[in-house]
C-alpha atoms as a PDB file:
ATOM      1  CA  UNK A   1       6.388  -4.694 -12.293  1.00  0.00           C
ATOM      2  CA  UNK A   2       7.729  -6.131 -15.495  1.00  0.00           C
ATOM      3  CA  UNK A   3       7.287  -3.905 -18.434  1.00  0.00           C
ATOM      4  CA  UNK A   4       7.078  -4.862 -21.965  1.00  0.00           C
ATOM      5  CA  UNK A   5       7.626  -2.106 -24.884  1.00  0.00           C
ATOM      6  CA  UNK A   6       4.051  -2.748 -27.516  1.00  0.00           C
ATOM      7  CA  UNK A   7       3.116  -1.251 -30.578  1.00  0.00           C
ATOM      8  CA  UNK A   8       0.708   1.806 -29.782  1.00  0.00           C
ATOM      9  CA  UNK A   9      -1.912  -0.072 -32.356  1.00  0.00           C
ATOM     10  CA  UNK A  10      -2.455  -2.991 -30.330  1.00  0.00           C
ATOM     11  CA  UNK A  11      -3.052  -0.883 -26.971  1.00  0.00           C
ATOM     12  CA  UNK A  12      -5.563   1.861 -28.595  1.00  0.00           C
ATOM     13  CA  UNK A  13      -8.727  -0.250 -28.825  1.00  0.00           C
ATOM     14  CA  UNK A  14      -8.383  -0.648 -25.252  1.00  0.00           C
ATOM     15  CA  UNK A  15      -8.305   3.039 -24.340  1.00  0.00           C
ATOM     16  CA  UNK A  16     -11.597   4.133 -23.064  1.00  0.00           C
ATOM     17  CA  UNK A  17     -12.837   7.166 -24.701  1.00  0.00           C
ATOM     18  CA  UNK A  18     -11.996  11.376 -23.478  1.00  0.00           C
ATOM     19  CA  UNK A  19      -8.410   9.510 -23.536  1.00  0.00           C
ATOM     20  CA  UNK A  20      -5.158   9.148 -25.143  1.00  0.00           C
ATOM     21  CA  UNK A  21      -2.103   6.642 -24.747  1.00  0.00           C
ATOM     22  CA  UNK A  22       0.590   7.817 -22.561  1.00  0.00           C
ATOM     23  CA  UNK A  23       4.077   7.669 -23.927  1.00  0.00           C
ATOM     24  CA  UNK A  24       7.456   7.832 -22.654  1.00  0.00           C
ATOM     25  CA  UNK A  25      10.053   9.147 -24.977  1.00  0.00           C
ATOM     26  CA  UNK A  26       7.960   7.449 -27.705  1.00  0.00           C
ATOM     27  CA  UNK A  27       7.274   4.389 -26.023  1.00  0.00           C
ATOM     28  CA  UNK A  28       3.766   2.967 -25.270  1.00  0.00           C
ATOM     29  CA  UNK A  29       3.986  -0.067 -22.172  1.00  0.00           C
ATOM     30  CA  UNK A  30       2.192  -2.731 -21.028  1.00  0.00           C
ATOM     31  CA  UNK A  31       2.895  -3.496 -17.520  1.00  0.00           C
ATOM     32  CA  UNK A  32       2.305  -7.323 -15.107  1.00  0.00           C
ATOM     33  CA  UNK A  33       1.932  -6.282 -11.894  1.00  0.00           C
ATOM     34  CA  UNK A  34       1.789  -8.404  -8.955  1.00  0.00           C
ATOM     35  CA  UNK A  35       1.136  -6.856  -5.424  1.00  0.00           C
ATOM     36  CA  UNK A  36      -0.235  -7.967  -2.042  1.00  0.00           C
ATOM     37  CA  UNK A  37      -3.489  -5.635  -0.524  1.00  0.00           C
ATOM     38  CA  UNK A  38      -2.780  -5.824   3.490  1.00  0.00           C
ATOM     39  CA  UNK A  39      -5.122  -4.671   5.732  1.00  0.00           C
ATOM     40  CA  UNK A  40      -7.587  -3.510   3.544  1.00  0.00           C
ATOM     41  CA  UNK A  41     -10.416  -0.843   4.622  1.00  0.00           C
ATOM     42  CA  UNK A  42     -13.682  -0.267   2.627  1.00  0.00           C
ATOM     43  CA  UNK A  43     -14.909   3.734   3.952  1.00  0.00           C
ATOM     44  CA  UNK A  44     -12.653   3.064   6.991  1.00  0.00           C
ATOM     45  CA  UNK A  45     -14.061  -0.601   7.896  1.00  0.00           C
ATOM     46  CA  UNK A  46     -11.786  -3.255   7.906  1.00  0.00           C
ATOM     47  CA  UNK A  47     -12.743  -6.086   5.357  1.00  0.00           C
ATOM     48  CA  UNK A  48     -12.973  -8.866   7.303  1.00  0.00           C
ATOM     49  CA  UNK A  49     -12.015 -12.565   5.627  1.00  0.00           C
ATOM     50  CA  UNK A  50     -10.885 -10.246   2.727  1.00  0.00           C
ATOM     51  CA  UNK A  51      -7.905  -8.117   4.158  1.00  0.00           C
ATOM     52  CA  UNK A  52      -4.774  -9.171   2.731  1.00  0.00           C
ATOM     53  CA  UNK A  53      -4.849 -11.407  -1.035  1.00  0.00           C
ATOM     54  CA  UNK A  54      -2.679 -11.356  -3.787  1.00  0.00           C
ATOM     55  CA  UNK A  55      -3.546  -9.483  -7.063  1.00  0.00           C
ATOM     56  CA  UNK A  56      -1.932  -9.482 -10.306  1.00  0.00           C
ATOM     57  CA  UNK A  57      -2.602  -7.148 -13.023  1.00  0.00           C
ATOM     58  CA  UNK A  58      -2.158  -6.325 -16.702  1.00  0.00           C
ATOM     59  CA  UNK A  59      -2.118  -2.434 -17.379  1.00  0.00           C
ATOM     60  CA  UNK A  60      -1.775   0.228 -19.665  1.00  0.00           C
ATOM     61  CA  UNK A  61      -0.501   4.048 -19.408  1.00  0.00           C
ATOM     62  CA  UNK A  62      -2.850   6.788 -20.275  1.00  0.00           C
ATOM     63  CA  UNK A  63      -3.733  10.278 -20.218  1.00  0.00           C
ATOM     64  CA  UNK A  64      -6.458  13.019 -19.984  1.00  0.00           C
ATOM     65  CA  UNK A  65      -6.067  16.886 -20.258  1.00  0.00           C
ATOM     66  CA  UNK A  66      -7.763  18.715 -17.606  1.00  0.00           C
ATOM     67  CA  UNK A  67      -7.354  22.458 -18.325  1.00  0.00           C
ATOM     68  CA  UNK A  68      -3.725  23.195 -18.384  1.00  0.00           C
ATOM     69  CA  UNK A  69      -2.397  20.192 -16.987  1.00  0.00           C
ATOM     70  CA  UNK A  70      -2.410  16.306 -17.647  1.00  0.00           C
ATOM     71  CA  UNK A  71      -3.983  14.074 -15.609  1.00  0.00           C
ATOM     72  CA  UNK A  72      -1.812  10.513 -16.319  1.00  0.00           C
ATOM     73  CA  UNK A  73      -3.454   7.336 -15.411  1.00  0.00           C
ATOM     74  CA  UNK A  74      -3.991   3.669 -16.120  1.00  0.00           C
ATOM     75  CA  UNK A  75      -6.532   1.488 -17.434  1.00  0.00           C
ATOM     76  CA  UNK A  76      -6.560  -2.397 -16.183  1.00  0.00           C
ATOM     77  CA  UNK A  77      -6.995  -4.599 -18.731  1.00  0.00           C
ATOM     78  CA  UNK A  78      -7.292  -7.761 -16.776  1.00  0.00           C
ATOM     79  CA  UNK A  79      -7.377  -8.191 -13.319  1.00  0.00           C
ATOM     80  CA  UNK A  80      -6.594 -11.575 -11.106  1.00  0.00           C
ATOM     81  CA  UNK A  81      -7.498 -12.123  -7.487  1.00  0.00           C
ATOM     82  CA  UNK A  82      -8.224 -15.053  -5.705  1.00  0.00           C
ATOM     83  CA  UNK A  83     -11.179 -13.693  -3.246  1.00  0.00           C
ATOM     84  CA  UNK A  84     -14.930 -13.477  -5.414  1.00  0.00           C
ATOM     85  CA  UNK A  85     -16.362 -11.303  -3.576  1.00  0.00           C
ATOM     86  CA  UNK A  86     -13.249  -8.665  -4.265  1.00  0.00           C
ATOM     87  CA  UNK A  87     -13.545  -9.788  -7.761  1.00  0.00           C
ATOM     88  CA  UNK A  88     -17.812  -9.447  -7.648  1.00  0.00           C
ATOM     89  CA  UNK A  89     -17.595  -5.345  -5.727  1.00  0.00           C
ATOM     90  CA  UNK A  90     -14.737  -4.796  -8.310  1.00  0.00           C
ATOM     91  CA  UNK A  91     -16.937  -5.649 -11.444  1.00  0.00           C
ATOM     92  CA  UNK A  92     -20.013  -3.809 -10.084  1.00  0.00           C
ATOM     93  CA  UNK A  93     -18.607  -0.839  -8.653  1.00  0.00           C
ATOM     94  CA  UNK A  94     -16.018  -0.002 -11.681  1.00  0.00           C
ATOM     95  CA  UNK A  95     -17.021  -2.417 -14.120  1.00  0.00           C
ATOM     96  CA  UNK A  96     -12.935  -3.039 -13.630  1.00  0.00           C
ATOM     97  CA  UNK A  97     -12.119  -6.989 -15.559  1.00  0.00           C
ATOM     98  CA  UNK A  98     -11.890  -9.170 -12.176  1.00  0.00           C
ATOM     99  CA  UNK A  99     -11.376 -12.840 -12.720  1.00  0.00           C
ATOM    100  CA  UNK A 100     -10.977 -15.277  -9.593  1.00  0.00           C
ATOM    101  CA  UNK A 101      -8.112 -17.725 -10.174  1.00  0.00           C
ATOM    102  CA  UNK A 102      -6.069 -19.702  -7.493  1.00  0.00           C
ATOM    103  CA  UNK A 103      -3.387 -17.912  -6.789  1.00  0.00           C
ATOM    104  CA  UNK A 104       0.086 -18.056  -4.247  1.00  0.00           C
ATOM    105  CA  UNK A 105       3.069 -16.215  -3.868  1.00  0.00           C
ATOM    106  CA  UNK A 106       6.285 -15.844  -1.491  1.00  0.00           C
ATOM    107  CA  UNK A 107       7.911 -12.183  -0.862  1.00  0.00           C
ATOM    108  CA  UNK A 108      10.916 -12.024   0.296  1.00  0.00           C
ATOM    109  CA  UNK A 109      12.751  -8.398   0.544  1.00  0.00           C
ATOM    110  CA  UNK A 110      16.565  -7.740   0.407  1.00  0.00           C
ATOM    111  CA  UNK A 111      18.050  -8.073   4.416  1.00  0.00           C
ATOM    112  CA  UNK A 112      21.703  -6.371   4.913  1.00  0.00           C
ATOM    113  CA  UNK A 113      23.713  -8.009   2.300  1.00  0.00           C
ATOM    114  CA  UNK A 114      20.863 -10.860   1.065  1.00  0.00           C
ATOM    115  CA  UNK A 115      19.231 -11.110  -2.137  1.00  0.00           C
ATOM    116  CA  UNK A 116      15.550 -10.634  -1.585  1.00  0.00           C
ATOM    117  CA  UNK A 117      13.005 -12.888  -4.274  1.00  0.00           C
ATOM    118  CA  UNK A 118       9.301 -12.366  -5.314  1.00  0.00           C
ATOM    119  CA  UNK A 119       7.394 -14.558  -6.903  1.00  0.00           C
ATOM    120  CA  UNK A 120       3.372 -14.437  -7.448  1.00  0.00           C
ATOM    121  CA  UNK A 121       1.502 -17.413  -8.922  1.00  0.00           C
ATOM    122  CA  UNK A 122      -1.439 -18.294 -10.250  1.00  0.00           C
ATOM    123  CA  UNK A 123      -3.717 -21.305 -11.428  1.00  0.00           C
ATOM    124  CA  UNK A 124      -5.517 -21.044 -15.249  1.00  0.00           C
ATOM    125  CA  UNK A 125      -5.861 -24.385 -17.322  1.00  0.00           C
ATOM    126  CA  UNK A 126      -4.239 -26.538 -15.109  1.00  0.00           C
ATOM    127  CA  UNK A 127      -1.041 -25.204 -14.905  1.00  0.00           C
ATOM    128  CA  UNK A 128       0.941 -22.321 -12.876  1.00  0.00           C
ATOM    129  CA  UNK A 129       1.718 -19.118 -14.325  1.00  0.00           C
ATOM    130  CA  UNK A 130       4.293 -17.032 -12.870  1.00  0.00           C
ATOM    131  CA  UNK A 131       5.763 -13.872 -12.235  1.00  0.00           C
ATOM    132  CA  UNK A 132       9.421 -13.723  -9.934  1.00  0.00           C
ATOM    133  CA  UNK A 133      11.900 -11.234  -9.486  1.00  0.00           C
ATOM    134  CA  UNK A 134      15.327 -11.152  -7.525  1.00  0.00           C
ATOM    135  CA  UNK A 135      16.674  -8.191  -6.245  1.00  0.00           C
ATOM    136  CA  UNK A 136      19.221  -7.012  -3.883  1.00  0.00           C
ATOM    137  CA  UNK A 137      20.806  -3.535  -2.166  1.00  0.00           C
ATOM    138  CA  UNK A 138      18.672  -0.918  -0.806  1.00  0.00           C
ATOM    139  CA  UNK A 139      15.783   1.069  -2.748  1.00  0.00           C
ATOM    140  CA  UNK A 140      16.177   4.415  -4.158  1.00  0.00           C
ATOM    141  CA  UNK A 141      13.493   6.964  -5.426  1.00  0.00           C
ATOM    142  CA  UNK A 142      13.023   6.602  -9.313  1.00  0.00           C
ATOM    143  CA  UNK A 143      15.039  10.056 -10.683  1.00  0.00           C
ATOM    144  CA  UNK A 144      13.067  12.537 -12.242  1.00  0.00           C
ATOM    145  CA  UNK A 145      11.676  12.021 -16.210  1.00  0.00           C
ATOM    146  CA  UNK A 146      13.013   8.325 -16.394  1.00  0.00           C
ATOM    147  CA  UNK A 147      11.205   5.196 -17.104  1.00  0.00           C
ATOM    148  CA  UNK A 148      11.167   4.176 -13.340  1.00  0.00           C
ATOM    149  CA  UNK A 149       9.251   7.116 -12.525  1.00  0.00           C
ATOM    150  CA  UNK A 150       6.749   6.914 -15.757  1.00  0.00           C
ATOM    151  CA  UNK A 151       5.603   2.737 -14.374  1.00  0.00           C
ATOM    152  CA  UNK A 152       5.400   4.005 -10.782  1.00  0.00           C
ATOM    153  CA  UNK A 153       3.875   7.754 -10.624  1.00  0.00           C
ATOM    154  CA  UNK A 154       0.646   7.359 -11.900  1.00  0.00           C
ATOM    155  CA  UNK A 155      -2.654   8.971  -9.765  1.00  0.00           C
ATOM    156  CA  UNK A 156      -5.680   8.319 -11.822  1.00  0.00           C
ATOM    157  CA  UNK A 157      -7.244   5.132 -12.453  1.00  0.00           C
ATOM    158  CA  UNK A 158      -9.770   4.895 -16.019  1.00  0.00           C
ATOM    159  CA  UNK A 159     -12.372   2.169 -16.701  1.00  0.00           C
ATOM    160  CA  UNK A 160     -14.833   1.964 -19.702  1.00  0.00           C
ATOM    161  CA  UNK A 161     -18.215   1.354 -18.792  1.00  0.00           C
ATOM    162  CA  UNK A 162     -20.973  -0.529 -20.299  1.00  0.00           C
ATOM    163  CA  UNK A 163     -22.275   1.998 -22.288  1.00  0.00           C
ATOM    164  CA  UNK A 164     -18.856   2.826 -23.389  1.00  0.00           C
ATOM    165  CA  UNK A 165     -18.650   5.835 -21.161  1.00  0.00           C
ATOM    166  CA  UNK A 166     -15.251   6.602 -18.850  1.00  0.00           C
ATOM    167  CA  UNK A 167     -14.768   6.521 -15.457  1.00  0.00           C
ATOM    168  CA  UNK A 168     -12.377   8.503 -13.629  1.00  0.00           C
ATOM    169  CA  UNK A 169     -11.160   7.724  -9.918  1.00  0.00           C
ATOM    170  CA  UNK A 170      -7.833   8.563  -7.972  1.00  0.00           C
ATOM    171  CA  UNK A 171      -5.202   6.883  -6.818  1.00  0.00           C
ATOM    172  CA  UNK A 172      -3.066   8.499  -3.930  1.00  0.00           C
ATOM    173  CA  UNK A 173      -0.236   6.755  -2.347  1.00  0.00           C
ATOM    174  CA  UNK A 174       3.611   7.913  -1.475  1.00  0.00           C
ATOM    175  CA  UNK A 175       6.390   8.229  -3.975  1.00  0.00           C
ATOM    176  CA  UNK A 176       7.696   4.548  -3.579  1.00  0.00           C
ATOM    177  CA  UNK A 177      11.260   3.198  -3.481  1.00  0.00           C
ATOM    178  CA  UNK A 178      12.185   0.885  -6.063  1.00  0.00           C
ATOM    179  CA  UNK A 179      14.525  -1.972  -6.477  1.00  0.00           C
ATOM    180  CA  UNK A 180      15.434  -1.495 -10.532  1.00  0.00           C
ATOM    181  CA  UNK A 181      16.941  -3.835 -12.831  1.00  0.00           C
ATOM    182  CA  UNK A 182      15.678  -6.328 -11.319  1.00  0.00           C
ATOM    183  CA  UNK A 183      16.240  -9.489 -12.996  1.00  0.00           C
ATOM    184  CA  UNK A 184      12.862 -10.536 -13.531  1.00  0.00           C
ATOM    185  CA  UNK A 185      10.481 -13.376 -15.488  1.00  0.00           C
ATOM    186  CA  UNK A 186       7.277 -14.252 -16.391  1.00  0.00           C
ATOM    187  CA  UNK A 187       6.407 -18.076 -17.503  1.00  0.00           C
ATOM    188  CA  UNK A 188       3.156 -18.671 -18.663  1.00  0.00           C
ATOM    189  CA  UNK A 189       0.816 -18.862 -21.490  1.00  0.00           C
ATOM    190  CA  UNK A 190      -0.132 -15.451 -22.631  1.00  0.00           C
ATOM    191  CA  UNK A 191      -2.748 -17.012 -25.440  1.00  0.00           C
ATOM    192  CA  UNK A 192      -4.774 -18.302 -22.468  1.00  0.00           C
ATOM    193  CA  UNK A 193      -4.522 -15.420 -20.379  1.00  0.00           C
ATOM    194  CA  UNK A 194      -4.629 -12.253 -21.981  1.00  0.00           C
ATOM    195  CA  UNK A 195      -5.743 -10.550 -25.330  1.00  0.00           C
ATOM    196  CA  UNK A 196      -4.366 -12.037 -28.761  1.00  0.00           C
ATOM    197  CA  UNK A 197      -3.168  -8.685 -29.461  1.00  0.00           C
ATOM    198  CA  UNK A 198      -0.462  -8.737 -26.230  1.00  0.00           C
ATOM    199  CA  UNK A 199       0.759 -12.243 -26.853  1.00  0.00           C
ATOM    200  CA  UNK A 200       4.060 -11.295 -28.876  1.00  0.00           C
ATOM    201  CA  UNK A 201       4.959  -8.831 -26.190  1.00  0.00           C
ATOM    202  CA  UNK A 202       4.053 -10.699 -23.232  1.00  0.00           C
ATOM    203  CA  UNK A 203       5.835 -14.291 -24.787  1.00  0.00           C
ATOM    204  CA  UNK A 204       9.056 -11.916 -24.801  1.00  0.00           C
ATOM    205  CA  UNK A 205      11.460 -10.829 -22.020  1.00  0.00           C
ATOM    206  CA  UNK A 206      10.512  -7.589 -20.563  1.00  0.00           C
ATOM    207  CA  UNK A 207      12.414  -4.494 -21.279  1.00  0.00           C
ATOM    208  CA  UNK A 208      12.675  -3.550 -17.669  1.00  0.00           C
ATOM    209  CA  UNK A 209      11.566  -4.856 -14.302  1.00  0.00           C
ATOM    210  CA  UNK A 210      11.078  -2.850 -11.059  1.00  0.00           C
ATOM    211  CA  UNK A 211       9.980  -4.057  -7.237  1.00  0.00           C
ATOM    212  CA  UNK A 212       8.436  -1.341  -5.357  1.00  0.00           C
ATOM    213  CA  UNK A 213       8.442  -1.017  -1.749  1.00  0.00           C
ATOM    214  CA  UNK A 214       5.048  -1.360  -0.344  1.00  0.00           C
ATOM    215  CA  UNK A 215       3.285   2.196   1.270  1.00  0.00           C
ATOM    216  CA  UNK A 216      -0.402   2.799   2.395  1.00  0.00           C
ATOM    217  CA  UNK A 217      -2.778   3.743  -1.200  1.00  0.00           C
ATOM    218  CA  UNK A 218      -6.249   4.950  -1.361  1.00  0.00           C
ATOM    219  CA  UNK A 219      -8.415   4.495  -3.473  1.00  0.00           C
ATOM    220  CA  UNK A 220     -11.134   7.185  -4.279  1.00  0.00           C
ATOM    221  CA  UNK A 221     -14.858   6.675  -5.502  1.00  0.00           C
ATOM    222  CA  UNK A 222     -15.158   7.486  -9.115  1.00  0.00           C
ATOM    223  CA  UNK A 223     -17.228   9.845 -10.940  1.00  0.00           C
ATOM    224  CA  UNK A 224     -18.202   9.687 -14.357  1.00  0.00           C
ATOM    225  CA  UNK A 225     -16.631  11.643 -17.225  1.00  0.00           C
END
């Protein structure tokens, strides 16, 4: 997860509406996230040719008050997989922004005293792009209130929908163990991929990069808000 610090202006046109940006200590974030799905289920049935693939995401951190408490969440604003038809029951089920790009990557976890590396790659206009992070030691849980925890504990996902209405679905998974401070890059060409708005942010270093270790997540259907 490599997070990048962005002015609040550029992320509010992309915050469906019943919403507001989520910040920590007056920071807004936009977060690359690269992950591998393993053994994926759809209602319990394994997904045949489509079990384990690479993803890599571009998010943002958001909010929604549901009586006394707040529900915090985050809303995808591009999505890269290499499988269509993941890319096709993402688009129609969500409306979530699935692209299909070649894509590779090599994950490699700390052992005993080795340095473990992470990279995820993927194919747009003829070139590479890529995400990598080295990390070493064991993982810890993110401490209460700090960044670490404000990237990783989110339990709502948000999608606008074609008639500009929200959608609302959870997200349930373990408190993960991260690897932070990671030393971490990305090398690629923002203009191409992503929103002209994100460009400055994304062409600079990240403030902060975490690896999380992997844990089962489920995915609920969504309902309308």
């Amino acid at each position: 997860m490599l997070n990048f610090p962005v002015d609040p202006a550029a992320l509010a046109p992309h915050v469906p509406s019943g919403l507001e940006l989520d910040f920590h200590h007056g920071v807004t974030y936009l977060s690359l996230v690269g992950f591998r799905f393993m053994r994926m289920k759809v209602r319990g049935i394994r997904a045949l040719c489509h079990q384990n693939f690479d993803e890599v995401n571009l998010r943002i951190y958001v909010r929604r008050r549901v009586g006394e408490a707040w529900r915090r969440g985050v809303v995808f604003i591009k999505e890269i997989v290499s499988r269509r038809l993941i890319a096709f029951a993402a688009r129609t089920l969500y409306n979530e922004n699935y692209i299909v790009m070649p894509m590779r990557s090599q994950v490699k976890l700390p052992e005993a005293e080795a340095q473990g590396a992470l990279t995820y790659e993927w194919n747009c206009g003829q070139r590479w792009h890529t995400m990598k992070a080295d990390v070493a030691g064991e993982p810890g849980m993110a401490a209460l209130g700090s960044e670490e925890e404000f990237i990783t504990e989110h339990y709502w996902g948000y999608t606008r929908q074609r008639d500009g209405g929200t959608m609302e679905y959870g997200v349930e998974h373990p408190r993960w163990r991260i690897w932070k401070d990671a030393r971490a890059r990305f090398d690629g060409d923002a203009a191409r991929l992503y929103p002209p708005e994100f460009v400055p942010f994304l062409s600079a270093p990240p403030r902060s990069a975490l690896v999380a270790a992997g844990s089962s997540v489920v995915v609920r259907s969504g309902r309308r808000l």
